[in-house]
N, C-alpha and C. Protein backbone atom coordinates (compact mmCIF):
# COMPACT_ATOMS: atom_id res chain seq x y z
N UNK A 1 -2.76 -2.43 -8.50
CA UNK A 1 -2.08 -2.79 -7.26
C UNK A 1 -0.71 -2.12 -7.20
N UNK A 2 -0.07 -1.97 -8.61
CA UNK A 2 1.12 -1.49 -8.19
C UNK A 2 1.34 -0.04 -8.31
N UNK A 3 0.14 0.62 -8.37
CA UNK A 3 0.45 2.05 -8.24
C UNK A 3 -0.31 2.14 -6.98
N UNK A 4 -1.30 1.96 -5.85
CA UNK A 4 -1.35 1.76 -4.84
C UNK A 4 -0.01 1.54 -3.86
N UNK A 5 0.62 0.28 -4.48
CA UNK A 5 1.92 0.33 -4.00
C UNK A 5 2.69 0.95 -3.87
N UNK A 6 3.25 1.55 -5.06
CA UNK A 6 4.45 2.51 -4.85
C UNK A 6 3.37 3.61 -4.29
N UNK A 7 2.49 4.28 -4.87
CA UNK A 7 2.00 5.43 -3.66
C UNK A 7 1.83 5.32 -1.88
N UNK A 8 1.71 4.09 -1.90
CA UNK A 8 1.91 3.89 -0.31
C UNK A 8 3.61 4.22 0.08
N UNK A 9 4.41 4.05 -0.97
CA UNK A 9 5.88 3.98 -0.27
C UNK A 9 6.56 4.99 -0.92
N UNK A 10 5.12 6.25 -1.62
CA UNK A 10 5.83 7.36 -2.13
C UNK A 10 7.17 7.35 -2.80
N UNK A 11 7.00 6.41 -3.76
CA UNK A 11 8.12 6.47 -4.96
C UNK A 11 7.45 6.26 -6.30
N UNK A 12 8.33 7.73 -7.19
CA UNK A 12 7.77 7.68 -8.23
C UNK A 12 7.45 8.83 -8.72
N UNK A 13 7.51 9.32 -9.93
CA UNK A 13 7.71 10.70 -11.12
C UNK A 13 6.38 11.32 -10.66
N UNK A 14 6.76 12.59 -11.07
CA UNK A 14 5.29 13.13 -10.99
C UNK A 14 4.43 12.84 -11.74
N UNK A 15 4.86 12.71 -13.33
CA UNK A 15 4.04 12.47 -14.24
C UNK A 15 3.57 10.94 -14.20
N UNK A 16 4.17 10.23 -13.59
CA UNK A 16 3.57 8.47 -13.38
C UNK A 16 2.40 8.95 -12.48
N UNK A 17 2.38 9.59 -11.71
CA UNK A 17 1.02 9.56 -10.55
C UNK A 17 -0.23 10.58 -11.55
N UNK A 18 0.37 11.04 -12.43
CA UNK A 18 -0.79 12.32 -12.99
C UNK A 18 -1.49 10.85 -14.09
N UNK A 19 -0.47 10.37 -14.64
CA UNK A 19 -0.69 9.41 -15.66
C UNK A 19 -1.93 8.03 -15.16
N UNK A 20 -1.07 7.74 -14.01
CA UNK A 20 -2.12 6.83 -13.37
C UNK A 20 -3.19 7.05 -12.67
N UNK A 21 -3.29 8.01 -11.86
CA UNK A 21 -4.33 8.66 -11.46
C UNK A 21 -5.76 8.74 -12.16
N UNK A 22 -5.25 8.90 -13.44
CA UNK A 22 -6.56 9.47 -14.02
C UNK A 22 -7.03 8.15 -15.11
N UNK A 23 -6.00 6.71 -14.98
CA UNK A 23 -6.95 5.98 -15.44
C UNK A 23 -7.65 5.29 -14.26
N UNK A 24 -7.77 5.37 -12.89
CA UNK A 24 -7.84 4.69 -11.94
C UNK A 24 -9.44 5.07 -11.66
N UNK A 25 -9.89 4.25 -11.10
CA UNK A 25 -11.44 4.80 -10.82
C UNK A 25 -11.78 5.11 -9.47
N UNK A 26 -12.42 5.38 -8.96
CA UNK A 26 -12.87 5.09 -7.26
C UNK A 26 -13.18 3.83 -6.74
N UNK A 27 -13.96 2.92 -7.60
CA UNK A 27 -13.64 1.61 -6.50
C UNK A 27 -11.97 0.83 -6.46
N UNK A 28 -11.48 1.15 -7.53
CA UNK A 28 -10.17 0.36 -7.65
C UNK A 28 -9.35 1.21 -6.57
N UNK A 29 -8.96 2.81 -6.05
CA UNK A 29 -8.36 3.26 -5.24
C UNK A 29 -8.61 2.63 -4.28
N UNK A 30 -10.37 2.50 -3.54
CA UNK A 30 -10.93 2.19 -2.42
C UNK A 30 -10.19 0.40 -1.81
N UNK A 31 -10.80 -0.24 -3.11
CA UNK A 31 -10.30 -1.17 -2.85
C UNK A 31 -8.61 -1.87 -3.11
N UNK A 32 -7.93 -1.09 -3.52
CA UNK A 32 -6.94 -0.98 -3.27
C UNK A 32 -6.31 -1.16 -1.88
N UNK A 33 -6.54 0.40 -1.74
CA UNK A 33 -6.47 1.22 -0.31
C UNK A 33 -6.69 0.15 1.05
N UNK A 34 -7.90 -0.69 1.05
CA UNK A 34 -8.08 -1.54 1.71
C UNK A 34 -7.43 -2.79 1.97
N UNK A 35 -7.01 -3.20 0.63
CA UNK A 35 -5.90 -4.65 0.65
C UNK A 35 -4.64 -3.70 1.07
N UNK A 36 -3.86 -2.85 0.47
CA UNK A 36 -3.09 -2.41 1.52
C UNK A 36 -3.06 -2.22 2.74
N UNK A 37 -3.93 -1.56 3.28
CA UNK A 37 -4.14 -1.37 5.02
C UNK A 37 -4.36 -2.72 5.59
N UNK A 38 -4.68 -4.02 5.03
CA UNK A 38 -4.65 -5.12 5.41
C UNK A 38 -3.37 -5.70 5.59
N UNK A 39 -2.64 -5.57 4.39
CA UNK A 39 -1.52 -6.14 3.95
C UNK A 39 -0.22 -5.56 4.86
N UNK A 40 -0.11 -4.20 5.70
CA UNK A 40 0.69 -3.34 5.68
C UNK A 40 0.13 -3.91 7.87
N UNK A 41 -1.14 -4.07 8.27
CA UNK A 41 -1.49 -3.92 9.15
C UNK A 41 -0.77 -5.72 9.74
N UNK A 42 -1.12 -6.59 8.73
CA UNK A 42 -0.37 -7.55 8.90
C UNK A 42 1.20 -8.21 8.97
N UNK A 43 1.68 -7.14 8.22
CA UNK A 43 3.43 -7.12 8.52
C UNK A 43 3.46 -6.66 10.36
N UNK A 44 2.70 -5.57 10.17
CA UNK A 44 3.49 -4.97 11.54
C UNK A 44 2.88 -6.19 12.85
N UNK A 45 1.54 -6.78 12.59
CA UNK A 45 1.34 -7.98 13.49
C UNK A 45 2.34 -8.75 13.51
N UNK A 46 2.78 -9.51 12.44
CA UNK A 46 3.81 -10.10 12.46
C UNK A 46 5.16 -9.77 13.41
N UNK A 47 5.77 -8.29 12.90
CA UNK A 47 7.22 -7.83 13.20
C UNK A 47 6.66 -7.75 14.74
N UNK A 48 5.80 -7.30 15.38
CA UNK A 48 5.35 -7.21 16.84
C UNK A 48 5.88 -8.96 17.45
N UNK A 49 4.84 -10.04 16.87
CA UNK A 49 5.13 -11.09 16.96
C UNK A 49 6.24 -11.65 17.16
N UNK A 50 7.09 -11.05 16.32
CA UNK A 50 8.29 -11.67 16.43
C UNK A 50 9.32 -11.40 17.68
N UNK A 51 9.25 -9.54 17.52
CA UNK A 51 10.03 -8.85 18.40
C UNK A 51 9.70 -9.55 20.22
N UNK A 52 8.34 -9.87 20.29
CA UNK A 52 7.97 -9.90 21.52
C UNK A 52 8.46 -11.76 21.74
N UNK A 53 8.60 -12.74 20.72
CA UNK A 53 8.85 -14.25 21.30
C UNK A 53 9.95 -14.13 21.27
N UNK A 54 11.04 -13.73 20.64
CA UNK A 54 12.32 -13.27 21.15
C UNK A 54 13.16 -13.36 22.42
N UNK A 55 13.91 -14.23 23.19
CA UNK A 55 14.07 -14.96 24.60
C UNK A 55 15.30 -13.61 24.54
């Protein structure tokens, strides 16, 4: 989860992404990938939410 993370917010050595990369498998990216786009799709519902009840 937390190299999903920081790769979503692009921070971080080169050699941390070569390092992690290659213990990571394909379902763990996939499903990664997916709780992020959930997680990331639900902030911005939120910040919308908010901006728009706002008087």
């Amino acid at each position: 989860m937390a190299t999903m993370f920081w790769g979503l917010m692009m921070i971080g050595k080169k050699g941390t992404w070569e390092r992690d990369g290659a213990t990571l498998s394909v379902r763990q990216v996939i499903g990664g990938a997916l709780i992020m786009t959930v997680i990331v799709i639900g902030i911005l519902i939120l910040l919308v939410k908010f901006a728009v009840s706002r008087p």
